[in-house]
PDB file of N, CA and C in Angstrom:
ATOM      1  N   UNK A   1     -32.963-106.361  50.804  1.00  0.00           N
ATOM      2  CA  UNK A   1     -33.453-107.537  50.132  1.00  0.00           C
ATOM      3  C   UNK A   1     -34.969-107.455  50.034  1.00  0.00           C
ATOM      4  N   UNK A   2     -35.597-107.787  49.002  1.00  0.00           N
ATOM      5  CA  UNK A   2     -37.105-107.893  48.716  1.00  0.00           C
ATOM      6  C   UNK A   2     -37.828-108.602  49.177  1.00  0.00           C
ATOM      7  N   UNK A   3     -38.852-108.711  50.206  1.00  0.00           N
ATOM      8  CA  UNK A   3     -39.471-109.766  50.739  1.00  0.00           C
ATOM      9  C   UNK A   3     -40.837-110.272  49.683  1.00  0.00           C
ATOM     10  N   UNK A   4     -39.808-110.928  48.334  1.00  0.00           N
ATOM     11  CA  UNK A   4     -41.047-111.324  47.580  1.00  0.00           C
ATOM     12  C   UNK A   4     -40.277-112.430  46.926  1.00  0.00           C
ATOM     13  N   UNK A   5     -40.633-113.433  46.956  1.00  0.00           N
ATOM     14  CA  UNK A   5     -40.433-114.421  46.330  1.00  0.00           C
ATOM     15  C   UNK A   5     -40.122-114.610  44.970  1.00  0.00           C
ATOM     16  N   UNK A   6     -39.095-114.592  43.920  1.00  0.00           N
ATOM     17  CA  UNK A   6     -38.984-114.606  42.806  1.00  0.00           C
ATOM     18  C   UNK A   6     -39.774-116.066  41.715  1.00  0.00           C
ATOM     19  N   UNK A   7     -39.908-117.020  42.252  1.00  0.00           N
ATOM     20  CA  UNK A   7     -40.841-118.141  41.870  1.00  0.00           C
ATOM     21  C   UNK A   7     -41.854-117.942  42.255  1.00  0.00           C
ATOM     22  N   UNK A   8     -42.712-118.074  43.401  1.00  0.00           N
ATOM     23  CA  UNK A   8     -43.836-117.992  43.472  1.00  0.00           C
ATOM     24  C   UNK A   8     -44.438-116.635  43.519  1.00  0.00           C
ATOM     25  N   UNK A   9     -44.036-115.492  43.518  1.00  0.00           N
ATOM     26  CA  UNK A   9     -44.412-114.320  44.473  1.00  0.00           C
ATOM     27  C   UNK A   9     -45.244-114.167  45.473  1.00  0.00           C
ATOM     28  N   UNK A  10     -44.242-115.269  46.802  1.00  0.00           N
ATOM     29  CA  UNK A  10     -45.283-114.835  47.828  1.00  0.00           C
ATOM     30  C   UNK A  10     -44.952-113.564  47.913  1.00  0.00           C
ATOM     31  N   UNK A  11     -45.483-112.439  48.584  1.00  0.00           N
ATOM     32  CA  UNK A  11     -45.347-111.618  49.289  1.00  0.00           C
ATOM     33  C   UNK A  11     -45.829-110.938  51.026  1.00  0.00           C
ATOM     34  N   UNK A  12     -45.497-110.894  52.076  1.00  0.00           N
ATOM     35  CA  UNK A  12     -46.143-110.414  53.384  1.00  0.00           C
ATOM     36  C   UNK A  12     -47.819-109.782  53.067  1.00  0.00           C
ATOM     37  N   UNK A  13     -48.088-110.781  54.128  1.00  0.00           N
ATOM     38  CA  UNK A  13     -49.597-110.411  54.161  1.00  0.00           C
ATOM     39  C   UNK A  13     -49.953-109.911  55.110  1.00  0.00           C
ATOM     40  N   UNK A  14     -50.546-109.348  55.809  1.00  0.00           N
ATOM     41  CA  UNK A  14     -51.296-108.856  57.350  1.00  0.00           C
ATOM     42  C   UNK A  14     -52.924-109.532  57.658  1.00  0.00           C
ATOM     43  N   UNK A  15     -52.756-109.620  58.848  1.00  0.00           N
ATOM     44  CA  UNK A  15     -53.681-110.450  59.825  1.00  0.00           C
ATOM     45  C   UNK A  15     -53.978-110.097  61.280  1.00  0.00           C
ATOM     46  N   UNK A  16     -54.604-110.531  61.198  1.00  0.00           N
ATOM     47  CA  UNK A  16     -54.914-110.359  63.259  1.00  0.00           C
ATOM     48  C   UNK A  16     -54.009-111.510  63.926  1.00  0.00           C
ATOM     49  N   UNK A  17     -53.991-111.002  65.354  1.00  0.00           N
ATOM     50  CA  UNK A  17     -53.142-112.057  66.045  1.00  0.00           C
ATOM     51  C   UNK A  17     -54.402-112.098  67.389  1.00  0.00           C
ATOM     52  N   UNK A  18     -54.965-113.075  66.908  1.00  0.00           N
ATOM     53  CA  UNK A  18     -56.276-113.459  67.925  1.00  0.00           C
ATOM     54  C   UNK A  18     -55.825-114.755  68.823  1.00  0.00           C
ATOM     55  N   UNK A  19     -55.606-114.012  70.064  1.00  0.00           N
ATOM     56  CA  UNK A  19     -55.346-114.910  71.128  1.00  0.00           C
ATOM     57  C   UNK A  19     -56.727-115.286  72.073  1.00  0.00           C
ATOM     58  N   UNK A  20     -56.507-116.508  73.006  1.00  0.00           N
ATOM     59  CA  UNK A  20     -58.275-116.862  73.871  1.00  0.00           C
ATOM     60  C   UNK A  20     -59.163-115.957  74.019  1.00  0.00           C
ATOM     61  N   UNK A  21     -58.581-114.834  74.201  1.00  0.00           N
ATOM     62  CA  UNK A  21     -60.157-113.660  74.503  1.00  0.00           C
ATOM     63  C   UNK A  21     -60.468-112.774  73.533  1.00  0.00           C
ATOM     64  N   UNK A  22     -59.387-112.959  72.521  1.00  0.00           N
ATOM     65  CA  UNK A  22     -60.600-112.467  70.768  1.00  0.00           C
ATOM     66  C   UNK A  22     -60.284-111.120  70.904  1.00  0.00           C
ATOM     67  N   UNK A  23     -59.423-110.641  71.593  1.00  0.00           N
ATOM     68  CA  UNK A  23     -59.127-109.385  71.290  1.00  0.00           C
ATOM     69  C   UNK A  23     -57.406-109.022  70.296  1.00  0.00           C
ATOM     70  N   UNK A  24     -58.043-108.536  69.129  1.00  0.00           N
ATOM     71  CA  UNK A  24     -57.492-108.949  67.568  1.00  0.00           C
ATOM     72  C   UNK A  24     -56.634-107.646  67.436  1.00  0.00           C
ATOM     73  N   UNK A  25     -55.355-108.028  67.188  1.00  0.00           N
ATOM     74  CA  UNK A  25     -54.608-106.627  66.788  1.00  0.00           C
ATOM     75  C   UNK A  25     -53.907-107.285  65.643  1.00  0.00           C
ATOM     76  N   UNK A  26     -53.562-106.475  65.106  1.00  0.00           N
ATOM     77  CA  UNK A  26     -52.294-106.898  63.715  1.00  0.00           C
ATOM     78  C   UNK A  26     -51.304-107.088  63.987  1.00  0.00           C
ATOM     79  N   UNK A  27     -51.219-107.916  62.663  1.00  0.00           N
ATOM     80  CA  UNK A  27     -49.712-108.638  63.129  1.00  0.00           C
ATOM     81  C   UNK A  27     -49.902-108.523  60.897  1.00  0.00           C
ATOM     82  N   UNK A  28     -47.892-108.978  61.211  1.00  0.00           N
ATOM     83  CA  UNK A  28     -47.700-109.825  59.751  1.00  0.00           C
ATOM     84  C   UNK A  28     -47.417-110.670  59.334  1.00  0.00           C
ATOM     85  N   UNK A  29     -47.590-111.688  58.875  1.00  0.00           N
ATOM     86  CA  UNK A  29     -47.148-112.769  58.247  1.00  0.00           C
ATOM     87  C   UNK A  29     -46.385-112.651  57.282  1.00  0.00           C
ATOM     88  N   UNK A  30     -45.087-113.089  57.459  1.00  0.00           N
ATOM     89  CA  UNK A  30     -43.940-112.579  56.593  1.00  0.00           C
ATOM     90  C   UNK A  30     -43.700-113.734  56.188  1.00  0.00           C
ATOM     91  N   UNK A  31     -42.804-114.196  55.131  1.00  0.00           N
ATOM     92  CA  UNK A  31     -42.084-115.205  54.073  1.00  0.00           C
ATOM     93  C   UNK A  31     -41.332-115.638  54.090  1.00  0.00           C
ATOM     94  N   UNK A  32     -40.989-116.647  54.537  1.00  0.00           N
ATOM     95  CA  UNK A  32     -39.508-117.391  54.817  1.00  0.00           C
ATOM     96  C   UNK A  32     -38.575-117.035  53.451  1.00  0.00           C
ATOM     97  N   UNK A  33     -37.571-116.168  52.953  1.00  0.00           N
ATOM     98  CA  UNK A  33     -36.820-115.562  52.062  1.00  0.00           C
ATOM     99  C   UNK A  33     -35.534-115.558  52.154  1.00  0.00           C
ATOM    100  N   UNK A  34     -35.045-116.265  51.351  1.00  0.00           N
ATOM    101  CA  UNK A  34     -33.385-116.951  51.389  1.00  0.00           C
ATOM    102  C   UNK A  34     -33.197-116.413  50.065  1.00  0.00           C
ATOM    103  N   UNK A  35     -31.661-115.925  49.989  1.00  0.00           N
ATOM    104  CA  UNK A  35     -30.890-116.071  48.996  1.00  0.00           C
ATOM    105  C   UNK A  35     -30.531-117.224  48.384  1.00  0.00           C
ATOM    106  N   UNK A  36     -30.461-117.805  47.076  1.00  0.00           N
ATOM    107  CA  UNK A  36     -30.011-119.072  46.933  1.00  0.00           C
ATOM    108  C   UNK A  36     -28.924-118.892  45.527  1.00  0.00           C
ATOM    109  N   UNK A  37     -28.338-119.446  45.935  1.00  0.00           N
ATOM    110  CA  UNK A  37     -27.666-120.008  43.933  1.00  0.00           C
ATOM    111  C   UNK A  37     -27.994-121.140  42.953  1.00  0.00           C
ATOM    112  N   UNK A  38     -28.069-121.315  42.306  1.00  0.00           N
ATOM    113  CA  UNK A  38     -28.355-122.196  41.498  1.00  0.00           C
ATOM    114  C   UNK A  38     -27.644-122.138  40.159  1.00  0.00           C
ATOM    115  N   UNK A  39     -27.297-123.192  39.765  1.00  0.00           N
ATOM    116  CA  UNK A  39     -26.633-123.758  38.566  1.00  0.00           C
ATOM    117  C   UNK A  39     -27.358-124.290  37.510  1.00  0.00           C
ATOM    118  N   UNK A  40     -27.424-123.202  35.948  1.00  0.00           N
ATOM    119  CA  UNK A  40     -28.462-123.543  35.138  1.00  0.00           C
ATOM    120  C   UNK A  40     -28.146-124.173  34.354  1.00  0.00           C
ATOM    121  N   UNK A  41     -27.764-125.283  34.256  1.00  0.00           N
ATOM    122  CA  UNK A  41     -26.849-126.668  32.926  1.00  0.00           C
ATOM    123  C   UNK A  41     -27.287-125.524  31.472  1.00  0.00           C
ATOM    124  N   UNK A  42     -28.168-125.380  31.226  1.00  0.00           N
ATOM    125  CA  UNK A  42     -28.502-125.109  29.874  1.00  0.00           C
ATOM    126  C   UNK A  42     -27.745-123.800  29.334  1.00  0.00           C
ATOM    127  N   UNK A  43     -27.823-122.491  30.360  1.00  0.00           N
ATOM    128  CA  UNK A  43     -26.992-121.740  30.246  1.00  0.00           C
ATOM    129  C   UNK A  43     -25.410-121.441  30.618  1.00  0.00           C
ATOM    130  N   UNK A  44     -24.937-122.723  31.240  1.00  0.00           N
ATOM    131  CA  UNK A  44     -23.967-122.864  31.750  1.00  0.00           C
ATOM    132  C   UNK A  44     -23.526-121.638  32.727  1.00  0.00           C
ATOM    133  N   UNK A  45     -24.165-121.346  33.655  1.00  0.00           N
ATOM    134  CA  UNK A  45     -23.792-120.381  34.631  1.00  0.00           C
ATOM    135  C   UNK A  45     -24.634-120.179  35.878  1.00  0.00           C
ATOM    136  N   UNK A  46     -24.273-119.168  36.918  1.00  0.00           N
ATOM    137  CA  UNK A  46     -24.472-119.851  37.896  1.00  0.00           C
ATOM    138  C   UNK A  46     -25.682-118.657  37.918  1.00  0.00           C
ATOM    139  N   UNK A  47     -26.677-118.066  38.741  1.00  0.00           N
ATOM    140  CA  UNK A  47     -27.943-117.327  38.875  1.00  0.00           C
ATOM    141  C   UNK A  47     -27.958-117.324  40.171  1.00  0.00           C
ATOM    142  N   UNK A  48     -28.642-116.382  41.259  1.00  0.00           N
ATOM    143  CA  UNK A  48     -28.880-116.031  42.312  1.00  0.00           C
ATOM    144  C   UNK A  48     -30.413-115.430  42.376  1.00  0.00           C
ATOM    145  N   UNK A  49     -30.872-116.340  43.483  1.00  0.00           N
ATOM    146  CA  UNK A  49     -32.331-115.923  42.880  1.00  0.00           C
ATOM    147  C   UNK A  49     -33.167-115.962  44.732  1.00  0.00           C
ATOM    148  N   UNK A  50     -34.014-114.550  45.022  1.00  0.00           N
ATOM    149  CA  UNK A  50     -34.237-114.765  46.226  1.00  0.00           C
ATOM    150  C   UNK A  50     -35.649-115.773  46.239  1.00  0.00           C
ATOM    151  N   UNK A  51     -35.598-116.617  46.736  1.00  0.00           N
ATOM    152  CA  UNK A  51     -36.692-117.393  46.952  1.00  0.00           C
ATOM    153  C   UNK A  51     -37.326-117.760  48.197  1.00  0.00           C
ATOM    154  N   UNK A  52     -38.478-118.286  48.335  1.00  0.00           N
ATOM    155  CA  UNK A  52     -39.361-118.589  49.883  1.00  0.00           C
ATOM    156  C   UNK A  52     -38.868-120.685  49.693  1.00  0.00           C
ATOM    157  N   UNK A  53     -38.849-120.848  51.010  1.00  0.00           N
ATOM    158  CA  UNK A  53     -38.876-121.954  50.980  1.00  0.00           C
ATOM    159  C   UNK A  53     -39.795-122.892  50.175  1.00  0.00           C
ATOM    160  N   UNK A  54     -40.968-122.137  50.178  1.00  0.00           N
ATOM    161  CA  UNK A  54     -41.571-123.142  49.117  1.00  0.00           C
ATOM    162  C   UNK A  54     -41.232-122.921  47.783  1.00  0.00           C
ATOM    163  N   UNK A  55     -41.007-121.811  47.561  1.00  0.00           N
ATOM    164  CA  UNK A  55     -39.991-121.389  46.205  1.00  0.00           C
ATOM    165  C   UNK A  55     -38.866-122.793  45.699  1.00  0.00           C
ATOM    166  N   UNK A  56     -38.420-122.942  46.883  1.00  0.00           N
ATOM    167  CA  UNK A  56     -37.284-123.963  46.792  1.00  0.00           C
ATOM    168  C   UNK A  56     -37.812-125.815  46.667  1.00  0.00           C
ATOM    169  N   UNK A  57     -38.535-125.531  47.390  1.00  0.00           N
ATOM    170  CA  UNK A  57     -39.306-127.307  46.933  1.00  0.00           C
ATOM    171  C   UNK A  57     -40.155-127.097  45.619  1.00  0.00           C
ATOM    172  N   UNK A  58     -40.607-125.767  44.847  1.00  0.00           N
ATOM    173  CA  UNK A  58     -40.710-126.034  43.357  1.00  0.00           C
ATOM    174  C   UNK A  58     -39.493-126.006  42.520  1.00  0.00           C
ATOM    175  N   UNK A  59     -38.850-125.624  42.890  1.00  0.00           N
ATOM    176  CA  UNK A  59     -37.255-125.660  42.027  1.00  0.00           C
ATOM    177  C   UNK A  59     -36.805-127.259  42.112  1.00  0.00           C
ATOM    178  N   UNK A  60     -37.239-128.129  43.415  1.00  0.00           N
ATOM    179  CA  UNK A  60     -36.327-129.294  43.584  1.00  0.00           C
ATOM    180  C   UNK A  60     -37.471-130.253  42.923  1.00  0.00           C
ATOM    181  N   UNK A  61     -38.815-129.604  42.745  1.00  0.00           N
ATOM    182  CA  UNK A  61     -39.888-130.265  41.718  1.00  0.00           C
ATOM    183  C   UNK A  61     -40.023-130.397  40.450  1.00  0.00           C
ATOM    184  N   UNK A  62     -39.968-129.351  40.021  1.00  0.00           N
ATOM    185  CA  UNK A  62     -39.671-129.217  38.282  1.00  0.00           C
ATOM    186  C   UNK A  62     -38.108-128.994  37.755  1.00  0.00           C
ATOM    187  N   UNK A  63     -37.149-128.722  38.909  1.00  0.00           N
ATOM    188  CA  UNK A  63     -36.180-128.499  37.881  1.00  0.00           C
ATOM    189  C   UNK A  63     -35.904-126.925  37.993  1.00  0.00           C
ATOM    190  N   UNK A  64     -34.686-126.807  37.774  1.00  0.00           N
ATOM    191  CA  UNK A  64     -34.235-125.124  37.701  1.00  0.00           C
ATOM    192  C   UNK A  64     -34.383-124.573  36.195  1.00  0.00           C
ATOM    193  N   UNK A  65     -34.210-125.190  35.129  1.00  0.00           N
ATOM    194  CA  UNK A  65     -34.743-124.951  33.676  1.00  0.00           C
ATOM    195  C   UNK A  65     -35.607-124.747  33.514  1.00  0.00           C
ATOM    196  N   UNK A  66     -36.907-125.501  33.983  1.00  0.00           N
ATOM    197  CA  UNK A  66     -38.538-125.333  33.775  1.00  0.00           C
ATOM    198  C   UNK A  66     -38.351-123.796  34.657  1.00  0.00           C
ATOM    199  N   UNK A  67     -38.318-123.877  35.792  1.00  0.00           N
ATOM    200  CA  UNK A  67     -38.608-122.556  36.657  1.00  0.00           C
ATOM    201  C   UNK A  67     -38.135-121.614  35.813  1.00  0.00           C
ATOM    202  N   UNK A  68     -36.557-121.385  35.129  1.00  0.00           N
ATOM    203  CA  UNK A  68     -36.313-119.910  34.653  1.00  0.00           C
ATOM    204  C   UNK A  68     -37.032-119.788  33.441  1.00  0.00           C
ATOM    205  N   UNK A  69     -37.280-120.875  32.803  1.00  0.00           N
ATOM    206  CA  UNK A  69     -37.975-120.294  31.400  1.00  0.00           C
ATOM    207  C   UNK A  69     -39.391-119.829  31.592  1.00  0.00           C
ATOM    208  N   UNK A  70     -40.044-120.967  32.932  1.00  0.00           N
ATOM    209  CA  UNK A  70     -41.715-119.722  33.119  1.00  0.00           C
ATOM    210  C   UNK A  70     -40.697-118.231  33.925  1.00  0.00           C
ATOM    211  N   UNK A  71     -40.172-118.002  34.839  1.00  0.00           N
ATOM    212  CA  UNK A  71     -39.762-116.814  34.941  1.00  0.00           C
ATOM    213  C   UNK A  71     -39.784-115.666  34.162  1.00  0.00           C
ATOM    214  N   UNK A  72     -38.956-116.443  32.937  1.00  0.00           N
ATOM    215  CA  UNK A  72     -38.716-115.614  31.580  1.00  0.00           C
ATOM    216  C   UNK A  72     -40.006-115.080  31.199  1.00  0.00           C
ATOM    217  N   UNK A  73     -40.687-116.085  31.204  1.00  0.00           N
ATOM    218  CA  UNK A  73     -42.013-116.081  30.126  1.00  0.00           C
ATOM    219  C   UNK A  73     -42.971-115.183  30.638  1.00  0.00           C
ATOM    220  N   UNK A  74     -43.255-114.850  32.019  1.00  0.00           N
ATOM    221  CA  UNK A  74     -43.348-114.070  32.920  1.00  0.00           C
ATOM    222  C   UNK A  74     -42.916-112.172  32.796  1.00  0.00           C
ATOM    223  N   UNK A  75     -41.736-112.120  32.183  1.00  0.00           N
ATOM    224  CA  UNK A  75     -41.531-111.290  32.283  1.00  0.00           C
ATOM    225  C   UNK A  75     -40.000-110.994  33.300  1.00  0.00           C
ATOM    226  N   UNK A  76     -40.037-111.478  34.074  1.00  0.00           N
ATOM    227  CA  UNK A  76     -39.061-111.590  35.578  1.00  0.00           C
ATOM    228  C   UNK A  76     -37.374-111.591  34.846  1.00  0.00           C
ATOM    229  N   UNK A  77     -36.981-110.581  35.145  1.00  0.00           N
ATOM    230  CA  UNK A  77     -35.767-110.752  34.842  1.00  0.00           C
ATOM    231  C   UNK A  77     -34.563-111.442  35.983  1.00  0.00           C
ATOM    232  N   UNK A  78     -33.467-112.169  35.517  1.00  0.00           N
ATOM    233  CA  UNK A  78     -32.985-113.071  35.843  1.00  0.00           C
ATOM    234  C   UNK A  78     -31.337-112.767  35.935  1.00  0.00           C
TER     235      UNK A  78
END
C-alpha cells in the first residue's frame, strides 16, 4: 500500500526526535493511511481510494463529487 494520500498528498516526512537533553536523531513522521470506499451518486459506483485521515474530513467537507473531479483535474487516476 502507498503511504501517500490520494486527496491531499500527504506523504512521510523525516525529523529529529529531540528529547530534554537535545540530543537529535531521526525519526519519521508517517500518515495516518486507511483504505476507504466510497459511493460516487454521479457515477453510480462504488471507488476505493487510500486516504489520510485528514483526507477523510475533506471528503466529509466538500463532498465525494467535488474531491473526484479536482482528482481528475489533477491528473490522479481513479
Amino acid at each position: 500500500m502507498s503511504l501517500t494520500c490520494q486527496v491531499t498528498g500527504a506523504r512521510p516526512r523525516s525529523g529529529n526526535s529531540v528529547p530534554h537533553s537535545q540530543h537529535k536523531t531521526k525519526r519519521w513522521f508517517r500518515v495516518n493511511i486507511q483504505k476507504k470506499r466510497y459511493f460516487v451518486p454521479s457515477e453510480n459506483r462504488w471507488i476505493r481510494l487510500t486516504v489520510s485521515a485528514r483526507g477523510q474530513k475533506v471528503i466529509d467537507r466538500r463532498g465525494i463529487d467535488r474531491v473526484v473531479k479536482e482528482m481528475r483535474a489533477r491528473g490522479e487516476r481513479i
